[in-house]
C-alpha atoms as a PDB file:
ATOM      1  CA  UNK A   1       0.000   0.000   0.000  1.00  0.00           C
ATOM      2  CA  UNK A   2       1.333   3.276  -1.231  1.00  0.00           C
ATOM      3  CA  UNK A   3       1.435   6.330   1.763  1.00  0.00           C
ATOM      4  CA  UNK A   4       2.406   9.639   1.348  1.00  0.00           C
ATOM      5  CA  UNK A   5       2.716   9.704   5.047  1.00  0.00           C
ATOM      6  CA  UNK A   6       1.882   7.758   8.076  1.00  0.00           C
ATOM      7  CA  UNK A   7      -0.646  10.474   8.449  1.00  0.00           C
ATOM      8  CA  UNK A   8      -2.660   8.838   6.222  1.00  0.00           C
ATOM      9  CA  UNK A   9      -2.586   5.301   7.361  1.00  0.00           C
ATOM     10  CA  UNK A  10      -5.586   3.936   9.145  1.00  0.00           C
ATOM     11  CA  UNK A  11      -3.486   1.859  11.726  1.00  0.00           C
ATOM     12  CA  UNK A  12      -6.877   0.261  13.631  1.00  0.00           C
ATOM     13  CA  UNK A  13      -8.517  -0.544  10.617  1.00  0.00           C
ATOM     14  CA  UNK A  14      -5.622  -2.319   8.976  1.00  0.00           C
ATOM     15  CA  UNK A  15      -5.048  -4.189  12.443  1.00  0.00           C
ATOM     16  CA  UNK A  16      -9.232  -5.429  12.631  1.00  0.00           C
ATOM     17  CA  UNK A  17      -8.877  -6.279   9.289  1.00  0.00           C
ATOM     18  CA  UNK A  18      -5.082  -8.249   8.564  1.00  0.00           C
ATOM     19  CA  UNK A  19      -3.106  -8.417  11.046  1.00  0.00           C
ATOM     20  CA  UNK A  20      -6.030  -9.071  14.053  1.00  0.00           C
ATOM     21  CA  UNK A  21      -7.233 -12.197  11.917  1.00  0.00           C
ATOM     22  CA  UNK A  22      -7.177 -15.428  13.431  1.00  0.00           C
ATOM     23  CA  UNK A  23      -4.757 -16.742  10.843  1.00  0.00           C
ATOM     24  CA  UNK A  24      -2.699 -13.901  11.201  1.00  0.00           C
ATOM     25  CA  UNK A  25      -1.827 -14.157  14.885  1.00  0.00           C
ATOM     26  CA  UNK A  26      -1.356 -18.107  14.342  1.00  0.00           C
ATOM     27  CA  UNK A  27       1.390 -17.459  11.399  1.00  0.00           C
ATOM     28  CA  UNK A  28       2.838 -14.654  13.918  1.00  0.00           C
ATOM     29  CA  UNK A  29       3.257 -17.288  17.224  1.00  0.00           C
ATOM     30  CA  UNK A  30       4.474 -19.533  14.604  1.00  0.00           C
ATOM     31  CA  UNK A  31       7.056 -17.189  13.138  1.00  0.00           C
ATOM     32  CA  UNK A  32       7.922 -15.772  17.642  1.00  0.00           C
ATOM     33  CA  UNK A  33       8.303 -19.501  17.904  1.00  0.00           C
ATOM     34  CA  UNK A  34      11.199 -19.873  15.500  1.00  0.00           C
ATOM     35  CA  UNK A  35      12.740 -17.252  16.486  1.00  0.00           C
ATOM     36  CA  UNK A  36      12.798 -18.162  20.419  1.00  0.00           C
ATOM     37  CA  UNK A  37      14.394 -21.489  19.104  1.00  0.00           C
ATOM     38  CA  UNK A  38      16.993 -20.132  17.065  1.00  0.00           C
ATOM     39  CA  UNK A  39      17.852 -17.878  20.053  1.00  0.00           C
ATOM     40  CA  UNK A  40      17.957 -20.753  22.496  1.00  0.00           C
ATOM     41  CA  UNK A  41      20.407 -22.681  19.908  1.00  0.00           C
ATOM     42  CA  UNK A  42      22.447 -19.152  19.869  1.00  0.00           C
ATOM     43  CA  UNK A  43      22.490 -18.785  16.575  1.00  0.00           C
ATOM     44  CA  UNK A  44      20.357 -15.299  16.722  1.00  0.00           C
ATOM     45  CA  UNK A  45      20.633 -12.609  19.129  1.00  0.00           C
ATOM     46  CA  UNK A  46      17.710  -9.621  19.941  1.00  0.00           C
ATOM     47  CA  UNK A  47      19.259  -6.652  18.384  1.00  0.00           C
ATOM     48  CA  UNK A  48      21.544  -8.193  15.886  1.00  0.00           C
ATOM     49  CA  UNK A  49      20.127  -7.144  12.259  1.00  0.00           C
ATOM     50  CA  UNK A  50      19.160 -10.852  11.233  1.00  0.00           C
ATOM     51  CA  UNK A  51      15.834 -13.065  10.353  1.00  0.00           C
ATOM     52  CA  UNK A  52      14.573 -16.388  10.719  1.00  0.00           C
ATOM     53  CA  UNK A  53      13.957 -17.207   7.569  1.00  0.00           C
ATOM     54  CA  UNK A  54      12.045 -20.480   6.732  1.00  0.00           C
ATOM     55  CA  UNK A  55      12.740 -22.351   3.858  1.00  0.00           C
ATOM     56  CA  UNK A  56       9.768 -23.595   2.734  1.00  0.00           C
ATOM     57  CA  UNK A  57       7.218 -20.376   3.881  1.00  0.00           C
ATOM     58  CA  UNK A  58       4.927 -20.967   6.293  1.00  0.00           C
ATOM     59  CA  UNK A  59       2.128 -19.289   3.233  1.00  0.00           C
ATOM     60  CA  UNK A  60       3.290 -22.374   1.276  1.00  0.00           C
ATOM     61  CA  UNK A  61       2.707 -24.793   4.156  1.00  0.00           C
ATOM     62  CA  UNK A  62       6.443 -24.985   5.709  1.00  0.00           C
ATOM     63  CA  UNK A  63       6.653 -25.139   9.483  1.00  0.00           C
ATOM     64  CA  UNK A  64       9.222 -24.441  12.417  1.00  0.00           C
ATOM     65  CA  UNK A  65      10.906 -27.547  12.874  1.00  0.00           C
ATOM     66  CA  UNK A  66      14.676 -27.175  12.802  1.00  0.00           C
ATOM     67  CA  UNK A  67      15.170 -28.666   9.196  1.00  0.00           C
ATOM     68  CA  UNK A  68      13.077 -25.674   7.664  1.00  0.00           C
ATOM     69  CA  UNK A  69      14.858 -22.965   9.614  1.00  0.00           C
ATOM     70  CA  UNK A  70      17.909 -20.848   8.875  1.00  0.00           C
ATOM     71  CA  UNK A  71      19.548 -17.544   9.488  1.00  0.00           C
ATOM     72  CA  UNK A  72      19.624 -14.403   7.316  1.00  0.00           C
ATOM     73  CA  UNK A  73      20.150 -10.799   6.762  1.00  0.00           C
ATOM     74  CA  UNK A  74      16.673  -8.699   7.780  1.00  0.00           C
ATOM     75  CA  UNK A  75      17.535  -7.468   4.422  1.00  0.00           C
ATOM     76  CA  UNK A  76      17.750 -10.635   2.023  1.00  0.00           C
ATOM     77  CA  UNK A  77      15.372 -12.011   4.022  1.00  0.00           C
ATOM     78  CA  UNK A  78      12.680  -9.537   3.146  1.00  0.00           C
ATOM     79  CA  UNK A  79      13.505  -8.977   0.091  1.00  0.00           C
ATOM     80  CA  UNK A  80      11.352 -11.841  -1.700  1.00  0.00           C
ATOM     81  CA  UNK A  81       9.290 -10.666  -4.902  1.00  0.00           C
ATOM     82  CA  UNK A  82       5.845 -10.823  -3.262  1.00  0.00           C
ATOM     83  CA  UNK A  83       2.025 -11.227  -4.381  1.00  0.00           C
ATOM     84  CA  UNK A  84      -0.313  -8.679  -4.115  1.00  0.00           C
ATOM     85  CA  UNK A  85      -1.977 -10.229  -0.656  1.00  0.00           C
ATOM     86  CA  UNK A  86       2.129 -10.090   0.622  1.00  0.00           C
ATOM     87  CA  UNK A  87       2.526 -14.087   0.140  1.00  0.00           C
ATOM     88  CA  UNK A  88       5.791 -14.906  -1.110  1.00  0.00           C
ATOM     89  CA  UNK A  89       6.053 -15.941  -4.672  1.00  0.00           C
END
């Protein structure tokens, strides 16, 4: 979605309507939960400019076990060419 400036952005209503759905807060606790166990293994540290990236996205049915998990830049990580509903590709 194209802003001019955060101004214009209707924070509540994109929360009720995206990221407040059911299946949004279940991807989210999965997505917390990968990150907690990358932590735990040390691999990631709060504060240290990198994702948990999973392999096979959790959009296209991947999941957080340790074999579908792996550390990247917050850049590279993010930078997937994306649908228009912000799925991966």
């Amino acid at each position: 979605m194209p802003y001019k400036n955060k101004a214009d952005r209707d924070y509540k209503t994109e929360y009720e309507n995206y990221q407040g759905t059911e299946e949004q807060k279940k991807r989210r606790a999965q997505r917390n939960k990968a990150r907690r166990e990358m932590e735990a293994k040390g691999k990631v540290h709060k504060g240290d400019g990198k994702d948990v990236d999973h392999v096979k996205p959790l959009s296209k049915g991947g999941g957080t076990n340790a074999g579908n998990l792996k550390v990247k830049s917050a850049h590279n990580n993010r930078s997937y060419a994306r649908n228009k509903d912000h799925s991966v590709k």
